[in-house]
N, C-alpha and C. Protein backbone atom coordinates (compact mmCIF):
# COMPACT_ATOMS: atom_id res chain seq x y z
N UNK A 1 0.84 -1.18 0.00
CA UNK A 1 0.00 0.00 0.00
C UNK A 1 0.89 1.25 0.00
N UNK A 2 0.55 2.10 -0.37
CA UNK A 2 1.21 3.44 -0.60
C UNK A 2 0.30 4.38 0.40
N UNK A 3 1.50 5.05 1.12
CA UNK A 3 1.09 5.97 2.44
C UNK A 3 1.71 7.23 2.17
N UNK A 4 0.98 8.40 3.05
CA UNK A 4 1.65 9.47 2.74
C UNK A 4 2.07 10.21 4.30
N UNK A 5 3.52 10.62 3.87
CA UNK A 5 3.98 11.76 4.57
C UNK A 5 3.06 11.81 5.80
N UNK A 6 3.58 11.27 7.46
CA UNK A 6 2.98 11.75 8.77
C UNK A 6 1.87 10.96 8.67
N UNK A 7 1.70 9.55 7.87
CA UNK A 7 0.76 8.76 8.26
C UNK A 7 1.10 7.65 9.51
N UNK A 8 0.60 7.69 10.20
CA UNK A 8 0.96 6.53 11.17
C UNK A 8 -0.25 5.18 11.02
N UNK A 9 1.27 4.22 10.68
CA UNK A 9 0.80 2.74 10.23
C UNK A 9 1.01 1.89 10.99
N UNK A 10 0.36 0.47 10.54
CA UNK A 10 1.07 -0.44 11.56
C UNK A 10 1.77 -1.28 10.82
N UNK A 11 3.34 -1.75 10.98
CA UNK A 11 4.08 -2.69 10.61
C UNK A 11 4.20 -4.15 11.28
N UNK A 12 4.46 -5.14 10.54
CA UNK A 12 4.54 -6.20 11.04
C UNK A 12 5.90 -6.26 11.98
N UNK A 13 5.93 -7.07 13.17
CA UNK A 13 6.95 -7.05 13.84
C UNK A 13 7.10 -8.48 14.12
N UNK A 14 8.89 -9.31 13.89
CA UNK A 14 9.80 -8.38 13.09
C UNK A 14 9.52 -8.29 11.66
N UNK A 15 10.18 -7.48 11.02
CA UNK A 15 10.06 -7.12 9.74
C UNK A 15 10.27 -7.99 8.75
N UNK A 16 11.50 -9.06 9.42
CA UNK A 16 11.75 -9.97 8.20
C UNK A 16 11.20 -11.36 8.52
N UNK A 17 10.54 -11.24 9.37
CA UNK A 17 9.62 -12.99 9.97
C UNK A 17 8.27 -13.48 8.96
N UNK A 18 8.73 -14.48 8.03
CA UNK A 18 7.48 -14.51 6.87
C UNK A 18 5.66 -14.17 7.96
N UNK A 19 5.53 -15.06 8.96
CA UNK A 19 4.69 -14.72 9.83
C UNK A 19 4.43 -14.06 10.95
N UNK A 20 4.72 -12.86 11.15
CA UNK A 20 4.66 -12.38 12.36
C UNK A 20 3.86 -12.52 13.31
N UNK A 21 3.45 -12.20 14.67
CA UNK A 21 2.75 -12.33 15.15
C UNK A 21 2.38 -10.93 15.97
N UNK A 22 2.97 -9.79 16.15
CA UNK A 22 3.18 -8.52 16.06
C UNK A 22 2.71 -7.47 14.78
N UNK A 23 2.25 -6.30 14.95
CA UNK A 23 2.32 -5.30 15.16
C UNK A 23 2.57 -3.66 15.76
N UNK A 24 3.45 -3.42 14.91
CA UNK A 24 4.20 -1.95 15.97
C UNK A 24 3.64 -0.58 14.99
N UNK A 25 3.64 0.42 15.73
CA UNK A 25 3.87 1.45 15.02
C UNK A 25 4.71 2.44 14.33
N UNK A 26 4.60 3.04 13.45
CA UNK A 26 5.82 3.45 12.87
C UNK A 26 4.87 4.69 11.80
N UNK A 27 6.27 5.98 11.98
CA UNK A 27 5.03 6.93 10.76
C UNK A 27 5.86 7.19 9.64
N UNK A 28 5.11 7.71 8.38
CA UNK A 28 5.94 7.51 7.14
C UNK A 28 6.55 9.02 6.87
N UNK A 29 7.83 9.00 6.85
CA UNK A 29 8.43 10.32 6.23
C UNK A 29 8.77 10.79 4.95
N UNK A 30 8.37 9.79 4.48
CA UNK A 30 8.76 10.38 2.63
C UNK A 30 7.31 10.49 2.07
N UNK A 31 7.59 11.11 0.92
CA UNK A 31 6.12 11.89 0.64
C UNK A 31 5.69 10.30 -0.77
N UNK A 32 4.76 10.55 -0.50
CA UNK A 32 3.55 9.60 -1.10
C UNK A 32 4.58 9.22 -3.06
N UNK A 33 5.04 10.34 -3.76
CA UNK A 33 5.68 10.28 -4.82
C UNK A 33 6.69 9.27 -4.32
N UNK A 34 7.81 9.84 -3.62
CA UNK A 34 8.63 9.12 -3.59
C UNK A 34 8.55 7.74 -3.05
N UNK A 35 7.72 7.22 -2.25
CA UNK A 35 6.97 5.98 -2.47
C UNK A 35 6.73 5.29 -3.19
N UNK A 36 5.75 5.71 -4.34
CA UNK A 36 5.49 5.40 -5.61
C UNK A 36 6.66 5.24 -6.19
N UNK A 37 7.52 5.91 -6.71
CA UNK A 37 8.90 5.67 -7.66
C UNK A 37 9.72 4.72 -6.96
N UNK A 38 10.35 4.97 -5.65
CA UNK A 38 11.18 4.01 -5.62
C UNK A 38 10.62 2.43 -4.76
N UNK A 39 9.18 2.64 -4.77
CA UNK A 39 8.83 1.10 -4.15
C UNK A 39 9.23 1.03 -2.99
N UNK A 40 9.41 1.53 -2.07
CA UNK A 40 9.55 1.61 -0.81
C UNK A 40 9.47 2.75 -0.13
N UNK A 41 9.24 2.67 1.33
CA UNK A 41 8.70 4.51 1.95
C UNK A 41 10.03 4.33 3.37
N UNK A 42 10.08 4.97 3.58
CA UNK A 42 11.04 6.13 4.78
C UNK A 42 9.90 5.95 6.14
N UNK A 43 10.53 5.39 6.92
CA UNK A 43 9.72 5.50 8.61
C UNK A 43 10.78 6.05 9.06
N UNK A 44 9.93 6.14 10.08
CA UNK A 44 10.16 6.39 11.81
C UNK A 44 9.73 5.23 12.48
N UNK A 45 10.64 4.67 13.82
CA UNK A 45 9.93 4.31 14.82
C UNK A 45 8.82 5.13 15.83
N UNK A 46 7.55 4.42 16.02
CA UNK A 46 6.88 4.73 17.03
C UNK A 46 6.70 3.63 18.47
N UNK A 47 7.10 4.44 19.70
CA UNK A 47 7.23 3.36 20.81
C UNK A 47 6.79 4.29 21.99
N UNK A 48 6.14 3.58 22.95
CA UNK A 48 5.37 3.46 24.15
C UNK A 48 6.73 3.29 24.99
N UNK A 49 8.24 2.62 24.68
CA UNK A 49 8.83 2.65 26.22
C UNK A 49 9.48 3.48 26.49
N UNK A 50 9.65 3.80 27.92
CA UNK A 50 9.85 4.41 28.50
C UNK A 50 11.73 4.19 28.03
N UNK A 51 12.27 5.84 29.39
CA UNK A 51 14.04 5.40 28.69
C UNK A 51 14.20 5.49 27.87
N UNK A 52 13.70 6.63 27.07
CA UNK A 52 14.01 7.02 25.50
C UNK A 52 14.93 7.55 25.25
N UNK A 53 15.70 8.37 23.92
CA UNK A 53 16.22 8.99 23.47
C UNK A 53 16.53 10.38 23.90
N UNK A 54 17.08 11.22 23.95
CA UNK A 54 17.03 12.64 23.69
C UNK A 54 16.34 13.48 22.85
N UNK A 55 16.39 12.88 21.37
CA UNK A 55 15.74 13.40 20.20
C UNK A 55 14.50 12.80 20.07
N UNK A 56 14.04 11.98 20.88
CA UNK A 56 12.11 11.47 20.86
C UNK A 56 11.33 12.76 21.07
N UNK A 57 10.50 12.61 19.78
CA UNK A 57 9.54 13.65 19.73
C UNK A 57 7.81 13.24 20.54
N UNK A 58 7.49 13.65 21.57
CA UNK A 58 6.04 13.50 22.39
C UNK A 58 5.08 13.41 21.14
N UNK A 59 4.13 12.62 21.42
CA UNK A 59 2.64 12.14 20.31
C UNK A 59 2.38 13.24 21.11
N UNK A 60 1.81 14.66 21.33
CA UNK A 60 0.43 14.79 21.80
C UNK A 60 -0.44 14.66 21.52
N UNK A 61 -1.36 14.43 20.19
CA UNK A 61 -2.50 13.95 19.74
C UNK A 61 -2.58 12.82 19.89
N UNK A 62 -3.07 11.78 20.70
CA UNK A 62 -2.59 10.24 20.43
C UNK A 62 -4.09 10.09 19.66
N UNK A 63 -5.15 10.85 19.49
CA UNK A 63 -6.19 10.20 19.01
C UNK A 63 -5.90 10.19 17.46
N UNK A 64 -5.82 11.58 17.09
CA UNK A 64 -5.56 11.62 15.56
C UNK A 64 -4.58 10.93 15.08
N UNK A 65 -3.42 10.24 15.83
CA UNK A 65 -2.31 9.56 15.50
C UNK A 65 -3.18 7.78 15.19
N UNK A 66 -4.33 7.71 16.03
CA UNK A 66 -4.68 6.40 16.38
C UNK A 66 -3.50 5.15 17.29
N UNK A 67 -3.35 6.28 18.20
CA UNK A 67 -2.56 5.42 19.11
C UNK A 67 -2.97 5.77 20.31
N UNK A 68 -3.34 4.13 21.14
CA UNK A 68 -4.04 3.69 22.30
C UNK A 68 -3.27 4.53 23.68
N UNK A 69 -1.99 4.65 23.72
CA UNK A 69 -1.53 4.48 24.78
C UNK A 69 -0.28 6.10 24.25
N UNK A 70 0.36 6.68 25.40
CA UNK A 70 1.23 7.94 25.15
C UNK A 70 2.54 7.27 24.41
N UNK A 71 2.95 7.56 23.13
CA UNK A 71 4.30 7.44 22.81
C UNK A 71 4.84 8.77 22.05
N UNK A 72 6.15 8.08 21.59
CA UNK A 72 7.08 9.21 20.92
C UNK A 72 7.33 8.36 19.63
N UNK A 73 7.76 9.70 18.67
CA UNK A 73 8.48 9.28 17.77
C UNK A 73 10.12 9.17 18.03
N UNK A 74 10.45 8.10 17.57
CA UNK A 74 12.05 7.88 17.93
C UNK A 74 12.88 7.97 16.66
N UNK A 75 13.38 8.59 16.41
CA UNK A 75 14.48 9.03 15.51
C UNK A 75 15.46 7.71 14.88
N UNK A 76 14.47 6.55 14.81
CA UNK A 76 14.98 5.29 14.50
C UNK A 76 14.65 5.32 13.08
N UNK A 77 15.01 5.62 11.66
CA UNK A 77 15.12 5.28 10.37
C UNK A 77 15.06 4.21 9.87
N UNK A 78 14.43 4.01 9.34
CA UNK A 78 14.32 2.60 8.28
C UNK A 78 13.56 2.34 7.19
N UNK A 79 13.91 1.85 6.27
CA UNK A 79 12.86 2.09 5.05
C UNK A 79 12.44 0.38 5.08
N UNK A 80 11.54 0.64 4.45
CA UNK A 80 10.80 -0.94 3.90
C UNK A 80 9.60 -0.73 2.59
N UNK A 81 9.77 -1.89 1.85
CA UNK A 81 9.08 -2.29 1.07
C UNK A 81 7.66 -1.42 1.32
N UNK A 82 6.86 -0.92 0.28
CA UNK A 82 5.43 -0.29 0.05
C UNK A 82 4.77 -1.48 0.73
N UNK A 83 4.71 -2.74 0.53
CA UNK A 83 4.00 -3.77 0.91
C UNK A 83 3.84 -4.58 2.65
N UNK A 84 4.98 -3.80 2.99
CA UNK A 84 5.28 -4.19 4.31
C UNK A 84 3.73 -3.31 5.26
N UNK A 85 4.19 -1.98 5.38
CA UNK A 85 2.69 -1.10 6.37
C UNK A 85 1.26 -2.07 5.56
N UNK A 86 0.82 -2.63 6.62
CA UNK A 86 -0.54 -2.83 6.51
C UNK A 86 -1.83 -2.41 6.57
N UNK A 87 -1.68 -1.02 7.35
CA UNK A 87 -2.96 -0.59 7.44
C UNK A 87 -2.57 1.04 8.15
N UNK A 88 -3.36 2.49 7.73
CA UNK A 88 -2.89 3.21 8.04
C UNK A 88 -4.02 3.30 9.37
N UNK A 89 -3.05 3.53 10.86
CA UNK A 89 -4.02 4.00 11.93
C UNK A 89 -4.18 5.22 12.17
N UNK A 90 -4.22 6.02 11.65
CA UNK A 90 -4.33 7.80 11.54
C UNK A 90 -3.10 8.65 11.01
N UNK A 91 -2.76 9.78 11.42
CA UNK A 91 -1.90 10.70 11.30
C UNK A 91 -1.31 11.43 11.92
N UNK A 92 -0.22 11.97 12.23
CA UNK A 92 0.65 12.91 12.96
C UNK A 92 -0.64 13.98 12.82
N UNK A 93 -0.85 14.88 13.97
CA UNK A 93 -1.13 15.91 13.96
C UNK A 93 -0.81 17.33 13.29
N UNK A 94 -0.98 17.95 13.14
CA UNK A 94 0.00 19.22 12.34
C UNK A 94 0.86 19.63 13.31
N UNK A 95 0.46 19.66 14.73
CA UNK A 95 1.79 20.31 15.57
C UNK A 95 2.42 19.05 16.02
N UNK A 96 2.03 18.03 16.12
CA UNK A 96 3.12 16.77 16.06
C UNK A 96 4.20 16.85 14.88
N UNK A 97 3.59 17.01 13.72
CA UNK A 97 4.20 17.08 12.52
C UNK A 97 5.39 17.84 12.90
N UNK A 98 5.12 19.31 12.69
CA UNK A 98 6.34 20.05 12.99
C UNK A 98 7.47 20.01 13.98
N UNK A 99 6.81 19.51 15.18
CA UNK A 99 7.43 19.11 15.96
C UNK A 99 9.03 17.96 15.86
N UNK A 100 7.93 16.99 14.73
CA UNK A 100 8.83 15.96 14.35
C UNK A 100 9.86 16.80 13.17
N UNK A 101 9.25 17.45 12.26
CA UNK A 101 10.32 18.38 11.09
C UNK A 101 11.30 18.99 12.22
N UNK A 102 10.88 19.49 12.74
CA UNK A 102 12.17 20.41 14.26
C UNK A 102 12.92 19.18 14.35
N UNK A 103 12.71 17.85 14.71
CA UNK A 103 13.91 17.19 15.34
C UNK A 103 14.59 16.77 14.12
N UNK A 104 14.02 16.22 13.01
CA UNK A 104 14.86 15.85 11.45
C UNK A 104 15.56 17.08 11.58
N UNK A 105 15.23 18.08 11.13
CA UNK A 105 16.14 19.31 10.70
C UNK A 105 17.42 19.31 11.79
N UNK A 106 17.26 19.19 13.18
CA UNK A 106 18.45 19.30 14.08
C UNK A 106 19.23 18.00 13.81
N UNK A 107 18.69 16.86 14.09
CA UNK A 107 19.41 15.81 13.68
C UNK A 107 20.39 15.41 12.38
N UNK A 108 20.11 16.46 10.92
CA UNK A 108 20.46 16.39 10.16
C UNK A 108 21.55 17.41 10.13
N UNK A 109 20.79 18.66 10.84
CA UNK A 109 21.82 19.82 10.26
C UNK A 109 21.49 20.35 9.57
N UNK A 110 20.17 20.68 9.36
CA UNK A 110 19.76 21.30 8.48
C UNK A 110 19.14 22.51 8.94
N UNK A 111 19.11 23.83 7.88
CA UNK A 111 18.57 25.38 8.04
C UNK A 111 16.81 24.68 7.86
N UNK A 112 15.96 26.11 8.24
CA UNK A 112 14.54 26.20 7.82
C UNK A 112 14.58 25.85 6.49
């Protein structure tokens, strides 16, 4: 399936287990095109534990995100196959969103 930009999905967990028995969350950072062309999309980890990172960005919307319980986005990268996300459970909020663009941009080094 093809997702767009600040959708939060659910992935099979682990990623490479023909049957999983898991689902995790994870939101998509590349925009819906670049999906399409190169057959695979750009995440983020999404996680509930505690003992995080420095650069974990707070859900505050957990409804519009469609997530049950308080997490962060974790600055964990990984791409996978279009076919891997199974189902989209909502979306980053708009001030989640930015929130999360603030930590890419520092993490990268990058200007506005």
């Amino acid at each position: 399936m093809i997702f767009d930009r600040y959708d939060v999905v659910a992935l099979p967990h682990p990623l490479t287990d023909p049957h999983p028995s898991e689902r995790r969350p994870a939101v998509v950072l590349s925009t819906r095109n670049f999906n399409i062309s190169q057959g695979h999309t750009l995440c983020a980890m999404i996680t509930s534990a505690a003992g995080g990172w420095s650069s974990d960005v707070p859900i505050v919307d957990l409804l519009t995100a469609g997530l049950p319980v308080p997490s962060v986005v974790r600055l964990k990268l990984f791409v996978v196959e279009n076919a891997k996300p199974e189902r989209r459970l909502g979306e980053l909020a708009r001030k989640d969103a930015k929130a999360l663009r603030r930590a890419l941009r520092s993490a990268l080094g990058e200007d506005d």
